[in-house]
Protein backbone atom coordinates (compact mmCIF):
# COMPACT_ATOMS: atom_id res chain seq x y z
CA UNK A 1 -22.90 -15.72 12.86
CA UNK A 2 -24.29 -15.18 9.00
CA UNK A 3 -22.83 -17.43 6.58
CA UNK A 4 -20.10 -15.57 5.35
CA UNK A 5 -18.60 -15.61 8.74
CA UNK A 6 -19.73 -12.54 10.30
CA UNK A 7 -21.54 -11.19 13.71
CA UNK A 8 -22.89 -8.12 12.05
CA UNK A 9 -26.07 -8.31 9.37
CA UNK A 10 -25.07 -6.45 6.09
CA UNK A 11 -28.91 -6.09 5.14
CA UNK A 12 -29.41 -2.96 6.18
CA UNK A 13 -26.43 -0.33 4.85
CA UNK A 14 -27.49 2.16 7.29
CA UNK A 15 -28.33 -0.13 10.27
CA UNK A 16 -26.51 0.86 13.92
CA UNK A 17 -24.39 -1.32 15.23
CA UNK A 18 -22.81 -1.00 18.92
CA UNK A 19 -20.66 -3.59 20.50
CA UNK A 20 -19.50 -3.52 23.95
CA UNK A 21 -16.79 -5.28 25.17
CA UNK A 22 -16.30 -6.55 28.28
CA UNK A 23 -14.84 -9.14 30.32
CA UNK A 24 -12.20 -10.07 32.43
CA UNK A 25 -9.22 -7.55 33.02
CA UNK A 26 -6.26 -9.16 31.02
CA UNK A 27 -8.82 -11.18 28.76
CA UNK A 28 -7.75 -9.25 25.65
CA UNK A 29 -10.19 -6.32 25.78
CA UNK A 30 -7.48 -3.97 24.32
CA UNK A 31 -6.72 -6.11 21.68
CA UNK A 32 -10.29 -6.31 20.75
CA UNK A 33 -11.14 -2.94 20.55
CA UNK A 34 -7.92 -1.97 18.99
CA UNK A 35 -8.77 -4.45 16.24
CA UNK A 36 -12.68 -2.21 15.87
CA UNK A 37 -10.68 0.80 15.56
CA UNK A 38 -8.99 -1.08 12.47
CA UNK A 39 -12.34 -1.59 11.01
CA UNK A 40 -13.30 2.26 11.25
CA UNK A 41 -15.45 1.70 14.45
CA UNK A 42 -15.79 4.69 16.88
CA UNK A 43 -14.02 3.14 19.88
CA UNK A 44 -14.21 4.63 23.39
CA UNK A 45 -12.56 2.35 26.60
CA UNK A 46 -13.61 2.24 29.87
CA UNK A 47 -17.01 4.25 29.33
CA UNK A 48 -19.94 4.31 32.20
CA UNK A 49 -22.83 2.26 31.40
CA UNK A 50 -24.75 5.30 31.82
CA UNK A 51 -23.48 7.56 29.59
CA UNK A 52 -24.03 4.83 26.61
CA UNK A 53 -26.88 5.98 25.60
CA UNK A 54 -25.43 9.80 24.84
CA UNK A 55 -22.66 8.53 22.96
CA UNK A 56 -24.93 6.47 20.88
CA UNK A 57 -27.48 9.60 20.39
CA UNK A 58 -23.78 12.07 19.69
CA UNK A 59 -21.95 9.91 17.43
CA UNK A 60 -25.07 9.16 15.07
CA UNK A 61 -26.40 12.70 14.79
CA UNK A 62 -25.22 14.98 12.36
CA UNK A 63 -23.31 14.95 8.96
CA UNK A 64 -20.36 12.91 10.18
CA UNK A 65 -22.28 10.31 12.31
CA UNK A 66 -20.81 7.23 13.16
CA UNK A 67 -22.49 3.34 12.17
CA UNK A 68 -20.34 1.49 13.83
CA UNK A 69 -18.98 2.17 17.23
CA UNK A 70 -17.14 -0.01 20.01
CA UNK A 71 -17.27 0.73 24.03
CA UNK A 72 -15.22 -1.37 26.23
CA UNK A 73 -16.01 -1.61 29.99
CA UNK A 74 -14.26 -2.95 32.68
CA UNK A 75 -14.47 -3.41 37.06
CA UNK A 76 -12.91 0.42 36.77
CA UNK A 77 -16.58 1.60 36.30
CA UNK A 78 -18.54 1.32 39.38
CA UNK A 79 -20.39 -1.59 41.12
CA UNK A 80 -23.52 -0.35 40.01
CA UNK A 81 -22.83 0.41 36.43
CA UNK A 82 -22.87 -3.88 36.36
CA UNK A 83 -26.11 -3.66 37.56
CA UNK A 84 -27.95 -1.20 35.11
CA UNK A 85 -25.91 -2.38 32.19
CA UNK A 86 -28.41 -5.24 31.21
CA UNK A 87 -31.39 -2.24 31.05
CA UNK A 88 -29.53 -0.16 29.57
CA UNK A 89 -28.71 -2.15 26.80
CA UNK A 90 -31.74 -3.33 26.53
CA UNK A 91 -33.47 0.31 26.14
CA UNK A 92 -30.86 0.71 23.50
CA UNK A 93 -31.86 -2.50 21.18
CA UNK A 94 -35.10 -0.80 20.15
CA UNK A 95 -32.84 1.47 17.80
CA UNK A 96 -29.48 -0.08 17.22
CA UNK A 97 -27.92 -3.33 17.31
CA UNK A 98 -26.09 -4.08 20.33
CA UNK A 99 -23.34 -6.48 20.40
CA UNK A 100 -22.32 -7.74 23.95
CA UNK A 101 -18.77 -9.65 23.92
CA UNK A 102 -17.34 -10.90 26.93
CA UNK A 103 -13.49 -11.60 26.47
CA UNK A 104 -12.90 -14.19 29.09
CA UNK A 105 -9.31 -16.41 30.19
CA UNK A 106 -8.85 -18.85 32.67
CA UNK A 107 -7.47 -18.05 35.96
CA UNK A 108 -4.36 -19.20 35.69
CA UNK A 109 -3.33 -17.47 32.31
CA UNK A 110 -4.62 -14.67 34.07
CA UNK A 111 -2.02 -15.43 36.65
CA UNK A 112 0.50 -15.84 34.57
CA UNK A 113 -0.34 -12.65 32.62
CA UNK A 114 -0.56 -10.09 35.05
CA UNK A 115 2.91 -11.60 36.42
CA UNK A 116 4.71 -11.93 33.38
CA UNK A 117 3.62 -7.83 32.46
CA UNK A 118 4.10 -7.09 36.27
CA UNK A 119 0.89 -4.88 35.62
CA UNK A 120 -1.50 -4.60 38.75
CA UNK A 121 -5.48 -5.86 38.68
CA UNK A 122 -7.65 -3.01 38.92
CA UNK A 123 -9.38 -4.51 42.01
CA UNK A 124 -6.25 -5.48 43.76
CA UNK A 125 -4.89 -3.60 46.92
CA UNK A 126 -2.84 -4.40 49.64
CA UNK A 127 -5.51 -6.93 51.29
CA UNK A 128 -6.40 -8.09 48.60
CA UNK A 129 -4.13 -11.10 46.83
CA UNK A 130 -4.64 -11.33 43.13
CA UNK A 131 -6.41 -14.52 42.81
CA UNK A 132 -9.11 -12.95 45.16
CA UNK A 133 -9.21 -10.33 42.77
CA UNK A 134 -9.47 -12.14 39.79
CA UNK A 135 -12.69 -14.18 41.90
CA UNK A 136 -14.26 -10.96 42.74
CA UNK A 137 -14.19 -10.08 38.86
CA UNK A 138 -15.69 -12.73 37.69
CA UNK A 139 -18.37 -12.27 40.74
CA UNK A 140 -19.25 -9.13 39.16
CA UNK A 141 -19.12 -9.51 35.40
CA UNK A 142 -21.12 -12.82 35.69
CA UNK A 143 -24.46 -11.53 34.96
CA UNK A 144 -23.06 -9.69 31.90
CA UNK A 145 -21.63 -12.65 30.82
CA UNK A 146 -24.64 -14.77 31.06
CA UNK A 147 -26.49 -12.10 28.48
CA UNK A 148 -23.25 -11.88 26.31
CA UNK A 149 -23.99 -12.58 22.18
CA UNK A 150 -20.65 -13.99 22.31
CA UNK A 151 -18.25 -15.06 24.64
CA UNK A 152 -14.84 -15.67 23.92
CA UNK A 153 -11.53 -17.51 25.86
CA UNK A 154 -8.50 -16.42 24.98
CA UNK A 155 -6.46 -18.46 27.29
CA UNK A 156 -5.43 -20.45 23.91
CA UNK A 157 -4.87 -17.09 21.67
CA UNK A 158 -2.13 -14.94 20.99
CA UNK A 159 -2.32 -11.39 20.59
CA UNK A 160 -2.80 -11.64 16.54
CA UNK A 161 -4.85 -14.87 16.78
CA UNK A 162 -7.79 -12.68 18.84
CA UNK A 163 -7.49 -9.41 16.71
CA UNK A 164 -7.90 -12.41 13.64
CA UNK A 165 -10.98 -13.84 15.51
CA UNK A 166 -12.25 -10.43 16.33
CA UNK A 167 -11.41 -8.78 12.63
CA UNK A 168 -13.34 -11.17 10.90
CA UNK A 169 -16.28 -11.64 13.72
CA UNK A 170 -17.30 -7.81 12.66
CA UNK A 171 -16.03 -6.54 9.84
CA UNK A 172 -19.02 -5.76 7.38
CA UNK A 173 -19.93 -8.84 5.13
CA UNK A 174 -20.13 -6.15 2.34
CA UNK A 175 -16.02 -4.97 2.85
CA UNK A 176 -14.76 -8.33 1.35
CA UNK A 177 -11.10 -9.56 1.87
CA UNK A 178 -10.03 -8.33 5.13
CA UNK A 179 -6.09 -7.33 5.33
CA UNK A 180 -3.98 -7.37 8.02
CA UNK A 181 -0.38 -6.15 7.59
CA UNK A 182 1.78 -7.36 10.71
CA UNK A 183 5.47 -5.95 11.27
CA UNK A 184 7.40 -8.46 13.10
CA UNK A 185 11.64 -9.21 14.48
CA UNK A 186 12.94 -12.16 12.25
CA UNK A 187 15.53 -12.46 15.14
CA UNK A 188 12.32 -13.53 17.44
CA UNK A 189 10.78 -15.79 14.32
CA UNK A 190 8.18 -15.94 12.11
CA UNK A 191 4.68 -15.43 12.84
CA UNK A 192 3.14 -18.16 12.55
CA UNK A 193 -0.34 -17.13 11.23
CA UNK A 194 1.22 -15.65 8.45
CA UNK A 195 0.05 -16.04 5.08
CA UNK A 196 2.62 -14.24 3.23
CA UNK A 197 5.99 -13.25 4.40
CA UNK A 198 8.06 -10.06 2.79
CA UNK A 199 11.68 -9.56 3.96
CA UNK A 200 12.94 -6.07 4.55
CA UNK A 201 16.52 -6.64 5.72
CA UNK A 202 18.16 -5.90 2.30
CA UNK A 203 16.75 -1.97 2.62
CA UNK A 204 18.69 0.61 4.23
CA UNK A 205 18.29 0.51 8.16
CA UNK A 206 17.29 3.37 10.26
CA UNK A 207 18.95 1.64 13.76
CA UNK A 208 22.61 2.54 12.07
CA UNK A 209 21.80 6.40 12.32
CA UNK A 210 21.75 7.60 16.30
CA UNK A 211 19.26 9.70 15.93
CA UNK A 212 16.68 7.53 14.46
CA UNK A 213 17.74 4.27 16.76
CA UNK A 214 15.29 5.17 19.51
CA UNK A 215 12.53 5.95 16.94
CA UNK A 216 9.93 3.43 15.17
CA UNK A 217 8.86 3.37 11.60
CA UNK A 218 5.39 5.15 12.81
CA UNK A 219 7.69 8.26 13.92
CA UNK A 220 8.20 11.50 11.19
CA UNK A 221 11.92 11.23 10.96
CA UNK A 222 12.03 7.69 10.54
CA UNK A 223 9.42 7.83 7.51
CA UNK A 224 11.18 10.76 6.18
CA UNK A 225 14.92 9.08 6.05
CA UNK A 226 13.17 5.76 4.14
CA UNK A 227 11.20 7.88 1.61
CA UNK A 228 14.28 9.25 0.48
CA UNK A 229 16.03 5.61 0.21
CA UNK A 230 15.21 4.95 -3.94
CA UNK A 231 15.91 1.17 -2.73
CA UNK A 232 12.26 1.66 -0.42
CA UNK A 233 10.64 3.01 -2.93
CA UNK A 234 11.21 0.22 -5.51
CA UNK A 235 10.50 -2.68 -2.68
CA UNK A 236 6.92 -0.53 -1.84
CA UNK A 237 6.32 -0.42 -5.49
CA UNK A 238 7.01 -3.94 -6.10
CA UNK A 239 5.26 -5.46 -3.39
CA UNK A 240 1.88 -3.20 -4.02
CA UNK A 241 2.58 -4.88 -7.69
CA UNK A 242 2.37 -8.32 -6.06
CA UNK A 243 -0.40 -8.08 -3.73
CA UNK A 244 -2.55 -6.25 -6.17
CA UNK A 245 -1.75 -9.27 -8.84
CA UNK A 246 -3.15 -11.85 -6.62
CA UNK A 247 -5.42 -10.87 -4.03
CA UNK A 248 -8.03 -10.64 -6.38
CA UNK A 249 -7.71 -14.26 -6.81
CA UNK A 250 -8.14 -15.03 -2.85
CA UNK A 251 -10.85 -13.11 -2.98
CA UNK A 252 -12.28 -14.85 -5.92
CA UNK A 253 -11.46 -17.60 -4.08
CA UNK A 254 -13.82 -16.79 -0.97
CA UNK A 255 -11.28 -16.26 1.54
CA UNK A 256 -12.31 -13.69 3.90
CA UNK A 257 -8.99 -12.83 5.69
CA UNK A 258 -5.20 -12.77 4.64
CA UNK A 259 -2.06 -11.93 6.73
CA UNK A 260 0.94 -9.98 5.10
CA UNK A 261 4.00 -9.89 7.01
CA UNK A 262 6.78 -7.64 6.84
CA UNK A 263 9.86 -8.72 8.73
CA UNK A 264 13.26 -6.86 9.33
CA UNK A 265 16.12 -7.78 11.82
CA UNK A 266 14.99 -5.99 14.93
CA UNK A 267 11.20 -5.24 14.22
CA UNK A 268 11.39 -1.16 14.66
CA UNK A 269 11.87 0.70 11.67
CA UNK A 270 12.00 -0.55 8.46
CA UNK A 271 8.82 -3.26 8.87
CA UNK A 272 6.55 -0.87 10.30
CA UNK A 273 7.33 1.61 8.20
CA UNK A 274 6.03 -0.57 5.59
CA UNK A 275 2.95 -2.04 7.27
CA UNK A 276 1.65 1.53 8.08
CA UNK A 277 2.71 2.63 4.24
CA UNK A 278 0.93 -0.72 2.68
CA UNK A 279 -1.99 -0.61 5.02
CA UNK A 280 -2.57 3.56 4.06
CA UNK A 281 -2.24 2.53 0.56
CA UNK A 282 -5.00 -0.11 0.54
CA UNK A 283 -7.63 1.59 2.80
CA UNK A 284 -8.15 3.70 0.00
CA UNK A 285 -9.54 1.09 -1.52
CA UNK A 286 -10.89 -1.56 1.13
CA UNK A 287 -13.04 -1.14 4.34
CA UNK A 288 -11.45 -3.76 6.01
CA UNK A 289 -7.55 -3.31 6.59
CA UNK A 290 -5.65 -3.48 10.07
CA UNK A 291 -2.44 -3.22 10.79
CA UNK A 292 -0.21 -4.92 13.83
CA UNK A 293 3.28 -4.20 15.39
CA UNK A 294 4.97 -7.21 17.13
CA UNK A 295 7.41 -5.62 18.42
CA UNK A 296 5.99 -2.60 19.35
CA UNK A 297 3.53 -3.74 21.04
C-alpha cells in the first residue's frame, strides 16, 4: 500500500493493471469485483486461468483498450487451472501489473453463510457434506493464497464494509475523493458506515401505484413516474447543492472516501432512484463513484 492508501501505483498514467480475485466461495468475491466494476475496471467472473493472457492482449489493444481490468476465479474452473495459475501470472508481470487478492472467511461464517442464503458450494454433491467441501477448497486455493499481494478475511465485514475496503484498496491515487451512494430501508435501520444520511420519505412513493410496486428505482417506469414528481426534482437539486458545497472541503481535508445514504421506508424505489441519479451525476465529474442497494441486493 502507497501512502495515500492505495494498492495500485499512480506513477505511470498508462501503466496495466490486472487484479484477480480469488478465494474462498462465499468469501465476498462478488462483492469485490462488483465494487472494480464501480471503479471503471473491465470485470470478467469465473474466467480460466488460461485464457488470461488473451483477455489481457484483447482488452488493451485498440482505440478503446482497457487499463484496468478485474478477473475473478473460483473451484468452478478446473483442478488444473490452480496449478498453472502461479506461471501464468507470472508470464504476465513482465508487461502489466498483476494484483492477486484472495478473499478468505472462516469456516464457520462460511457455514453460516451458505445456510442462511440456502445457496449450494460449488464442490458439494450428494457425498460430499459441506464442511468437506469447504476443506477441499481451501486444499486447492492454498498455493494461490500463499502468492496472494493481499489477502483479506471477511468473516468480520459486511457487504458495504468489503466493497469500502476494496473501493479504496484500488481506486487510482490520482481519482481523489471516492463516493459511494448507498440506498437503504429505514424500517431495517441505518447503515451504520454512513457518513451522511438523506431522507426520501417526504417524496411521492412509487409502492402506492400497482404497477410500479413490483419495480425498483433502477427500472424505466419507475424513473419515469419520479422525474415527473416537481417535489424529486427540487430534493435532487438541493441535495447536488449540498454535496457540491462541502465535499470540496473533505477533500481538502484528505479524506479519501465518503458514504451518502439515501433512505426511504421500504428501500425500492424512491432511494435508488436517487443513488443511481446522484451517482450518474457525479461520474461526470469523478473517477471514483460506486453505488450500493441494500435492499436490493
Amino acid at each position: 500500500m502507497n501512502e495515500n492508501g492505495s494498492f495500485m501505483a499512480a506513477e505511470d498514467p498508462n501503466a496495466i493493471h490486472l487484479v484477480v480475485l480469488t478465494g474462498m466461495s462465499g468469501g465476498g468475491k462478488t462483492v469485490a469485483l462488483r465494487a472494480l466494476e464501480d471503479l471503471e475496471f473491465y470485470c470478467v467472473d469465473n474466467l480460466p486461468s488460461a485464457l488470461l493472457p488473451e483477455l489481457v492482449e484483447a482488452a488493451t489493444r485498440g482505440d478503446n483498450r482497457r487499463r484496468r481490468i478485474a478477473v475473478g476465479v473460483d473451484v468452478r474452473n478446473r483442478d488444473e487451472d490452480f496449478h498453472h495459475m502461479p506461471q501464468v501470472l507470472s508470464a504476465l508481470a513482465a508487461n502489466v501489473h498483476v494484483h492477486l487478492i484472495f478473499l478468505d472467511c472462516s469456516d464457520a461464517v462460511l457455514t453460516k453463510r451458505f445456510s442462511e442464503t440456502r445457496r449450494r458450494h460449488p464442490l458439494a454433491s450428494r457425498r460430499m457434506s459441506l464442511a468437506d467441501a469447504i476443506a477441499q477448497e481451501r486444499r486447492l486455493l492454498r498455493p494461490l493464497m500463499a502468492i496472494a499481494e493481499r489477502v483479506i478475511d471477511s468473516s468480520d465485514l459486511n457487504v458495504h464494509q468489503l466493497r469500502r475496503l476494496v473501493a479504496t484498496g484500488y481506486a487510482q491515487t490520482t481519482a481523489g475523493l471516492t463516493l459511494m451512494f448507498q440506498s437503504f430501508a429505514f424500517r431495517r435501520g441505518l447503515p451504520l458506515d454512513s457518513d451522511f444520511v438523506f431522507d426520501a420519505r417526504c417524496l411521492p412513493n412509487p409502492h402506492w401505484e400497482p404497477t410500479l410496486r413490483p419495480l425498483s428505482g433502477k427500472d424505466g417506469p419507475v424513473r419515469d413516474f419520479l422525474d415527473q414528481q416537481l417535489l424529486v426534482g427540487e430534493y435532487f437539486a438541493d441535495t447536488t447543492r449540498w454535496l457540491d458545497a462541502w465535499l470540496p472541503r473533505f477533500e481538502a481535508d484528505d479524506r479519501s472516501y465518503v458514504t451518502i445514504s439515501i433512505g426511504c421506508t421500504g428501500g425500492r424505489h424512491r432511494s435508488v432512484y436517487l443513488v443511481e441519479k446522484l451517482a450518474a451525476h457525479y461520474r461526470t465529474g469523478r473517477e471514483s463513484v460506486l453505488t450500493f442497494h441494500r435492499e436490493l441486493e
